[in-house]
N, C-alpha and C. Protein backbone atom coordinates (compact mmCIF):
# COMPACT_ATOMS: atom_id res chain seq x y z
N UNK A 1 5.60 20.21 21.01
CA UNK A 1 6.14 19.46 19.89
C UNK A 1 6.48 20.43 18.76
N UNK A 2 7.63 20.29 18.53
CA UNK A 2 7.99 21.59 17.73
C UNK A 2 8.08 20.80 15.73
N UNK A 3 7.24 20.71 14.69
CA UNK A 3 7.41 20.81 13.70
C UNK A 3 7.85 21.19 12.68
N UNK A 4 9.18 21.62 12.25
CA UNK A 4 9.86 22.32 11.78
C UNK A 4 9.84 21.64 10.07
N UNK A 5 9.66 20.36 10.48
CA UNK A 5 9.42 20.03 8.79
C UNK A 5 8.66 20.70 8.18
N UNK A 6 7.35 20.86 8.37
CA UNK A 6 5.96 21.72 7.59
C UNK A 6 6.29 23.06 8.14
N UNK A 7 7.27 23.57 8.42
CA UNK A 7 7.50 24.97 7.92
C UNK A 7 8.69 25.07 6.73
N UNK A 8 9.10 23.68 5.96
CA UNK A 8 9.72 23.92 5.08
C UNK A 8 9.44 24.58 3.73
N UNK A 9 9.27 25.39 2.42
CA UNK A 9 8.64 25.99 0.89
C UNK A 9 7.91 24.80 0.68
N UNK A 10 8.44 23.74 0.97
CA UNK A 10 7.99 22.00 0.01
C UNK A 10 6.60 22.10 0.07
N UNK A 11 5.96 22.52 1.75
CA UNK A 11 4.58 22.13 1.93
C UNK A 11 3.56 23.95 1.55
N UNK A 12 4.69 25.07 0.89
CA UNK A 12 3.35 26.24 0.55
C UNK A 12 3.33 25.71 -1.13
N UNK A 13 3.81 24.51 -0.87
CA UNK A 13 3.43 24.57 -3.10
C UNK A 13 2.04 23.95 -2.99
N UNK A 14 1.33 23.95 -3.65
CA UNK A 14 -0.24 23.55 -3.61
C UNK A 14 -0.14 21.86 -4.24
N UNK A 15 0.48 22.01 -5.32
CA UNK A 15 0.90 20.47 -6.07
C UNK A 15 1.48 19.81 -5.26
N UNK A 16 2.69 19.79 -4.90
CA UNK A 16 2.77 18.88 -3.48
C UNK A 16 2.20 18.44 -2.64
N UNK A 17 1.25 19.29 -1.86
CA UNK A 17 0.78 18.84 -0.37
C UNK A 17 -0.42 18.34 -1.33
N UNK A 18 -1.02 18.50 -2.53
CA UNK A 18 -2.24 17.26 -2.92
C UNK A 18 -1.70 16.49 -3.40
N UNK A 19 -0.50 16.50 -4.07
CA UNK A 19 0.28 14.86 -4.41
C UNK A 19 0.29 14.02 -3.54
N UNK A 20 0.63 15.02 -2.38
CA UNK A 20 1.39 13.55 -1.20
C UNK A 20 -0.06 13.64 -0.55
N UNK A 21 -0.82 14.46 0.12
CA UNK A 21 -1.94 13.56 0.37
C UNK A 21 -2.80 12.66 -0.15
N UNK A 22 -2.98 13.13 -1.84
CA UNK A 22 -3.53 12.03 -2.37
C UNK A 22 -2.89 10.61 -2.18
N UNK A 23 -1.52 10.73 -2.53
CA UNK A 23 -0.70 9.22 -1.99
C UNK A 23 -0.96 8.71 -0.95
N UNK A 24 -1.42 9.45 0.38
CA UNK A 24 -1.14 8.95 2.02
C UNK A 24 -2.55 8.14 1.65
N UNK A 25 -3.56 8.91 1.48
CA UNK A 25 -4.87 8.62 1.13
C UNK A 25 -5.23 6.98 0.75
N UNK A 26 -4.30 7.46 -0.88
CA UNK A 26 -4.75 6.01 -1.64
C UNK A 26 -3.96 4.76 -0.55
N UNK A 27 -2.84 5.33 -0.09
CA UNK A 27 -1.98 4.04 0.75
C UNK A 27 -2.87 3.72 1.80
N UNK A 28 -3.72 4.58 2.49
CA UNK A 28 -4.88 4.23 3.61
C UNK A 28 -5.60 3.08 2.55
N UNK A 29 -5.85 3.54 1.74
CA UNK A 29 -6.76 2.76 1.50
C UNK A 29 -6.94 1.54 1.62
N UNK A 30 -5.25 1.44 0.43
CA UNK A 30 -4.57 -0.49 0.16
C UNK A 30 -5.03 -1.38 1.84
N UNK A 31 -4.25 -0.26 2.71
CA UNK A 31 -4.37 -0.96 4.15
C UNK A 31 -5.82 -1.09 4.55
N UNK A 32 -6.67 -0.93 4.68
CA UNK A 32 -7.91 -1.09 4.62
C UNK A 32 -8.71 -2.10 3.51
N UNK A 33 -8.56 -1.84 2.40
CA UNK A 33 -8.45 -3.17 1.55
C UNK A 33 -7.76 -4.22 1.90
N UNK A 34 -6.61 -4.55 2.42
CA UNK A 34 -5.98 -5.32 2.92
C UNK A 34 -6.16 -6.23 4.47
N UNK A 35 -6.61 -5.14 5.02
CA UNK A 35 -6.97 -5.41 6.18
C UNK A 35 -8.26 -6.45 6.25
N UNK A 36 -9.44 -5.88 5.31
CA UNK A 36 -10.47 -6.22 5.74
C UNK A 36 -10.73 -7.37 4.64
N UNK A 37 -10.03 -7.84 3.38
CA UNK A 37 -10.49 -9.19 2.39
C UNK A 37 -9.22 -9.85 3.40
N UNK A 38 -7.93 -9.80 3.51
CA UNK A 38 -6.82 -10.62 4.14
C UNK A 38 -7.25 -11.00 5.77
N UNK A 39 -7.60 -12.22 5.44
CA UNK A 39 -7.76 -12.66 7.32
C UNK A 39 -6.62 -13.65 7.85
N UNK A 40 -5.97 -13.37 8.87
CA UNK A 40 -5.25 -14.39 9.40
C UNK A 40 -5.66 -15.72 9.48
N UNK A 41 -4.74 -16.50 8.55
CA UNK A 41 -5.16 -17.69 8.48
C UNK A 41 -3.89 -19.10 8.55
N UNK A 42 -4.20 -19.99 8.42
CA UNK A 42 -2.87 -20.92 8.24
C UNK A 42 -2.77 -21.59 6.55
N UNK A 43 -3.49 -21.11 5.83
CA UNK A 43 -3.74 -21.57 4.16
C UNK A 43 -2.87 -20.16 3.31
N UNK A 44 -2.11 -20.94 2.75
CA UNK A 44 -1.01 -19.63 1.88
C UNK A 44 -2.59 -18.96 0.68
N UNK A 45 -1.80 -18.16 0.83
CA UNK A 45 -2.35 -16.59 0.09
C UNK A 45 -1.95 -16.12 -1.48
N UNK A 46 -2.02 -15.65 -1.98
CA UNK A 46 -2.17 -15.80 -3.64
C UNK A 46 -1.56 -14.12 -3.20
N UNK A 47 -0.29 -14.17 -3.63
CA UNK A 47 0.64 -12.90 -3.54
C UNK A 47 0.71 -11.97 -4.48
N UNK A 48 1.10 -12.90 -6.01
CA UNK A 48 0.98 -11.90 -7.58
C UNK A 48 0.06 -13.20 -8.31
N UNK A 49 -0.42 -12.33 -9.28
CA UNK A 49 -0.99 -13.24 -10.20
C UNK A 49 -0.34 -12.83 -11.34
N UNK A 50 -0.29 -13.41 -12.60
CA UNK A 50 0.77 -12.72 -13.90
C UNK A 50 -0.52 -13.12 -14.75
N UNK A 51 -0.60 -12.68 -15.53
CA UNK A 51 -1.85 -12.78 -16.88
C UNK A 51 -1.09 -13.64 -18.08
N UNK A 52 0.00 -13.86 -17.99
CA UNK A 52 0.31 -14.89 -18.63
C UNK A 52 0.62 -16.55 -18.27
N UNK A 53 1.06 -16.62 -16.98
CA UNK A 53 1.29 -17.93 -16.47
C UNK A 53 -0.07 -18.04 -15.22
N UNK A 54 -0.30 -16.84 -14.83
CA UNK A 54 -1.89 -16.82 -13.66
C UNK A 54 -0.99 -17.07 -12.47
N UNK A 55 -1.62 -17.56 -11.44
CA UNK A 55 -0.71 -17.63 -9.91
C UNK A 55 0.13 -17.83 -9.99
N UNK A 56 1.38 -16.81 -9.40
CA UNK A 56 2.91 -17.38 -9.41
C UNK A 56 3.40 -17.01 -8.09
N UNK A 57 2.81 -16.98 -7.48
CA UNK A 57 3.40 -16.61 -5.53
C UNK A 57 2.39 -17.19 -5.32
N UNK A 58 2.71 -17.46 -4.20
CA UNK A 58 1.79 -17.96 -2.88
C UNK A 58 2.73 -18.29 -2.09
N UNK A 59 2.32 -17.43 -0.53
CA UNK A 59 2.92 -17.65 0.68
C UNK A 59 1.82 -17.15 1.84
N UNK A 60 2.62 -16.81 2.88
CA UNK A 60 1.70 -16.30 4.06
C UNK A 60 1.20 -15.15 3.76
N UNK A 61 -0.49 -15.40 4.84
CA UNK A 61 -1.17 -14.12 4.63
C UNK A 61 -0.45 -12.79 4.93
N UNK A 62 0.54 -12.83 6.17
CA UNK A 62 1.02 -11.31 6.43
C UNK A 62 1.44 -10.84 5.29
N UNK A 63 2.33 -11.79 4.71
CA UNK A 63 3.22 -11.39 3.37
C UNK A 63 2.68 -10.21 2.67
N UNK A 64 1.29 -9.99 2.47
CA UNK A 64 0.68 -9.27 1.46
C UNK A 64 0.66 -7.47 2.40
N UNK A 65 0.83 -7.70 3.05
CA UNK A 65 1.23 -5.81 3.94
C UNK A 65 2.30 -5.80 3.68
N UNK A 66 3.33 -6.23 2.52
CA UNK A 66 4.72 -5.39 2.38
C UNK A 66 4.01 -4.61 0.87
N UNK A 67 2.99 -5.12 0.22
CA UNK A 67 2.59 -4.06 -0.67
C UNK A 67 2.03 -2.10 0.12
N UNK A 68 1.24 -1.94 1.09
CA UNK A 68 1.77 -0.76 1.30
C UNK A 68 2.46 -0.50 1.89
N UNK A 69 3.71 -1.21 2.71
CA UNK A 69 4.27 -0.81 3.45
C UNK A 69 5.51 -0.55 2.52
N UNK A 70 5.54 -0.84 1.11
CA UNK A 70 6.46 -0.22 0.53
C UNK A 70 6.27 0.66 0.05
N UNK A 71 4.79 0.87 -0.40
CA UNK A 71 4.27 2.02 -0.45
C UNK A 71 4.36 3.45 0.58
N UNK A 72 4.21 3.07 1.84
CA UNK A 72 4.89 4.17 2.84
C UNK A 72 6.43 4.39 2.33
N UNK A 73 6.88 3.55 2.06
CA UNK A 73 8.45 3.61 1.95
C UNK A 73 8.81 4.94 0.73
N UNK A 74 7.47 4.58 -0.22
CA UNK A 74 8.03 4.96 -1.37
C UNK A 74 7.57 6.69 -0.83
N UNK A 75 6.16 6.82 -0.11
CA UNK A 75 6.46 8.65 0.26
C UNK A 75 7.05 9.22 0.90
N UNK A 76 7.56 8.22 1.97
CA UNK A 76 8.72 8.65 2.84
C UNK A 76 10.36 9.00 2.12
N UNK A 77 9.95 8.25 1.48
CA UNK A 77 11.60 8.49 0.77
C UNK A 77 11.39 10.40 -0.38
N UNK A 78 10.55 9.78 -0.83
CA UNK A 78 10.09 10.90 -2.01
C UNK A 78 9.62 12.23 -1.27
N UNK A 79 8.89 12.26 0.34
CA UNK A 79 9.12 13.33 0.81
C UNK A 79 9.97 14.09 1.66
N UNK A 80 11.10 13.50 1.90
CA UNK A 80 12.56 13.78 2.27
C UNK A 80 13.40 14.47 1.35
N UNK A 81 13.45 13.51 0.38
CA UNK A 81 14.35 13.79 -0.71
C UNK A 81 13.33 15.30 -1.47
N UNK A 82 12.27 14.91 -2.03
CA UNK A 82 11.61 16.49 -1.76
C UNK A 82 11.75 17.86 -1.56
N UNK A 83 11.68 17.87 -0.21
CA UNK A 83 11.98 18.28 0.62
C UNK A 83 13.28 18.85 1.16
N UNK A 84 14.61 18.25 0.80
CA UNK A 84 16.15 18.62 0.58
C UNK A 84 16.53 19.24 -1.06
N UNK A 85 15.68 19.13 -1.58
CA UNK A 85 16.30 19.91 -2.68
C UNK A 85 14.85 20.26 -3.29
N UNK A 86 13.90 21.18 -2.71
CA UNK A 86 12.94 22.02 -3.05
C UNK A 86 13.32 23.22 -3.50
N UNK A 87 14.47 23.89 -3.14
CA UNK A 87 14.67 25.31 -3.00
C UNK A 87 15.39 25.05 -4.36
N UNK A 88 16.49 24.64 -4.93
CA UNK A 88 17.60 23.96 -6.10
C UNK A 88 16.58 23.67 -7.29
N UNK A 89 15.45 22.59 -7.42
CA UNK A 89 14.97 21.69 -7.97
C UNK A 89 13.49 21.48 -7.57
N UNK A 90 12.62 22.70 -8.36
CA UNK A 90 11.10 22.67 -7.69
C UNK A 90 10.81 21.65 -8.77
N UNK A 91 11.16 21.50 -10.27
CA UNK A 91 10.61 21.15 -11.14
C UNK A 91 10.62 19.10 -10.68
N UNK A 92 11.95 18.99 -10.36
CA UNK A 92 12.40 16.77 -9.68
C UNK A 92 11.44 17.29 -8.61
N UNK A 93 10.87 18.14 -8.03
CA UNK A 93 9.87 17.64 -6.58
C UNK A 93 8.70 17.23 -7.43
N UNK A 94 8.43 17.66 -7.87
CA UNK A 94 7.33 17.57 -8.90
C UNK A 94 7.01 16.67 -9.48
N UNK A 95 7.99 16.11 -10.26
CA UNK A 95 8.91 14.55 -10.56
C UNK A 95 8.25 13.79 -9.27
N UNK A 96 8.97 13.53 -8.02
CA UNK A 96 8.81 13.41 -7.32
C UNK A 96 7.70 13.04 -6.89
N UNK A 97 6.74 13.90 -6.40
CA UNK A 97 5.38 13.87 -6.26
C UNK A 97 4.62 13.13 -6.87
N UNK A 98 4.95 13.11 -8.34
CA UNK A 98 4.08 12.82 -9.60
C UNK A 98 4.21 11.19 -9.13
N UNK A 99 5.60 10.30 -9.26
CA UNK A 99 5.91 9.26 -9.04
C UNK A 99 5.33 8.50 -7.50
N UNK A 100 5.16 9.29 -6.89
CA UNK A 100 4.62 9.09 -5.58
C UNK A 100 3.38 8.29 -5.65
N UNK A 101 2.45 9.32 -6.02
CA UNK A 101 1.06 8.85 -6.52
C UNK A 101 0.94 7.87 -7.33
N UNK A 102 1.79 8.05 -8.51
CA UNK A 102 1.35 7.13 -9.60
C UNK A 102 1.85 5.55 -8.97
N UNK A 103 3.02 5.88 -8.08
CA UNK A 103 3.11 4.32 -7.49
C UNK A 103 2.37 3.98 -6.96
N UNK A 104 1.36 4.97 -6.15
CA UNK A 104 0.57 4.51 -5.06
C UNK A 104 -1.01 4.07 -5.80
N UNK A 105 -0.76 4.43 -6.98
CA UNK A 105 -2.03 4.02 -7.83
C UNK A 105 -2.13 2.51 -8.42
N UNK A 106 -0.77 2.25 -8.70
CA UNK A 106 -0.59 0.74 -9.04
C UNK A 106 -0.71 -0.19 -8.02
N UNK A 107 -0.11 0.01 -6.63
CA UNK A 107 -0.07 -0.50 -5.78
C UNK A 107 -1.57 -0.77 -5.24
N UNK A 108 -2.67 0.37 -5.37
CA UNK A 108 -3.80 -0.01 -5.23
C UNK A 108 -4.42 -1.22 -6.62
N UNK A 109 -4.09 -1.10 -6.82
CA UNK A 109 -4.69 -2.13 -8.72
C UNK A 109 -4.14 -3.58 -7.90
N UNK A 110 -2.54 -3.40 -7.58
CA UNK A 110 -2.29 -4.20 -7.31
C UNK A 110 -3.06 -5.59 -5.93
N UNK A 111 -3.22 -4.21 -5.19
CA UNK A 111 -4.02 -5.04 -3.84
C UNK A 111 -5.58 -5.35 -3.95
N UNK A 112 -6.02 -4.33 -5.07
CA UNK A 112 -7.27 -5.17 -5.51
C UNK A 112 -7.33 -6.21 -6.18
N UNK A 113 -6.36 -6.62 -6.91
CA UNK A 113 -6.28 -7.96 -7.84
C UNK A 113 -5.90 -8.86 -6.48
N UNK A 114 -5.18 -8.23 -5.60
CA UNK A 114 -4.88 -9.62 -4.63
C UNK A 114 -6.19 -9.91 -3.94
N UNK A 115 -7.04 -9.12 -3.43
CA UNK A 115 -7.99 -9.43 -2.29
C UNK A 115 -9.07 -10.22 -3.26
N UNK A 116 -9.04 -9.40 -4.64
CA UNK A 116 -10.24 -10.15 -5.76
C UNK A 116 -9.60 -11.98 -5.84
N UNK A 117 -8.48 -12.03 -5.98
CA UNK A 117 -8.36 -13.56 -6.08
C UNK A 117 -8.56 -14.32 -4.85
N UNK A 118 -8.51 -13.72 -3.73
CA UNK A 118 -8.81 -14.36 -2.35
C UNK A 118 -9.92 -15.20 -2.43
C-alpha cells in the first residue's frame, strides 16, 4: 500500500499533524457520545435546542450522526485543501487547521447538549 499523502511538508509541520489529530480525536469522540446516549428507537429525537425558543427540531434518531459526519467532512475537506497549497500558503494551513478543531469543538458542545436533552 503505497502512501504518498503523508509524505507530503503538510504532515513534517508539528501544528498540523496535532491540529488534525486533535480534530480526528474530538470527532471520535462526538461518535461515541452519540453512539452510546442515541439508541435506535421509533420516538423522534430532540435535534437542536435554541436558548431562546428551547426545542426546535425533532426528527429521527439516525438524524443526529450528520453532526460528526459533517464534522469528518469538515477535516477532510480542510486536509486536502491543506495539503494543495502547503508549499504557497503555510500561514491559510494554519487557518485551516485552526478552523478544523475549533469546529470540531463546537460540534462536541453541540452533541453534548443533544445526548443531555435525551
Amino acid at each position: 500500500m503505497n502512501l504518498r499523502i503523508f509524505k507530503n511538508p503538510y504532515w513534517k509541520d508539528k501544528f498540523n499533524v496535532i491540529t488534525q489529530a486533535t480534530s480526528v480525536l474530538i470527532n471520535l469522540i462526538i461518535w461515541l457520545i452519540l453512539f452510546f446516549k442515541i439508541a435506535p428507537q421509533t420516538a423522534p429525537v430532540v435535534l437542536h435546542y435554541n436558548i431562546y425558543f428551547g426545542i426546535d427540531l425533532i426528527d429521527q434518531w439516525y438524524k443526529v450522526y450528520f453532526i460528526p459526519a459533517l464534522g469528518l467532512l469538515f477535516i477532510a475537506l480542510n486536509l486536502i485543501i491543506g495539503q494543495a497549497i502547503y508549499k504557497q500558503e503555510k500561514l491559510a494551513t494554519y487557518f485551516l487547521s485552526s478552523v478544523s478543531l475549533f469546529s470540531q469543538v463546537l460540534l462536541l458542545i453541540a452533541s453534548i447538549c443533544i445526548a443531555l436533552a435525551q
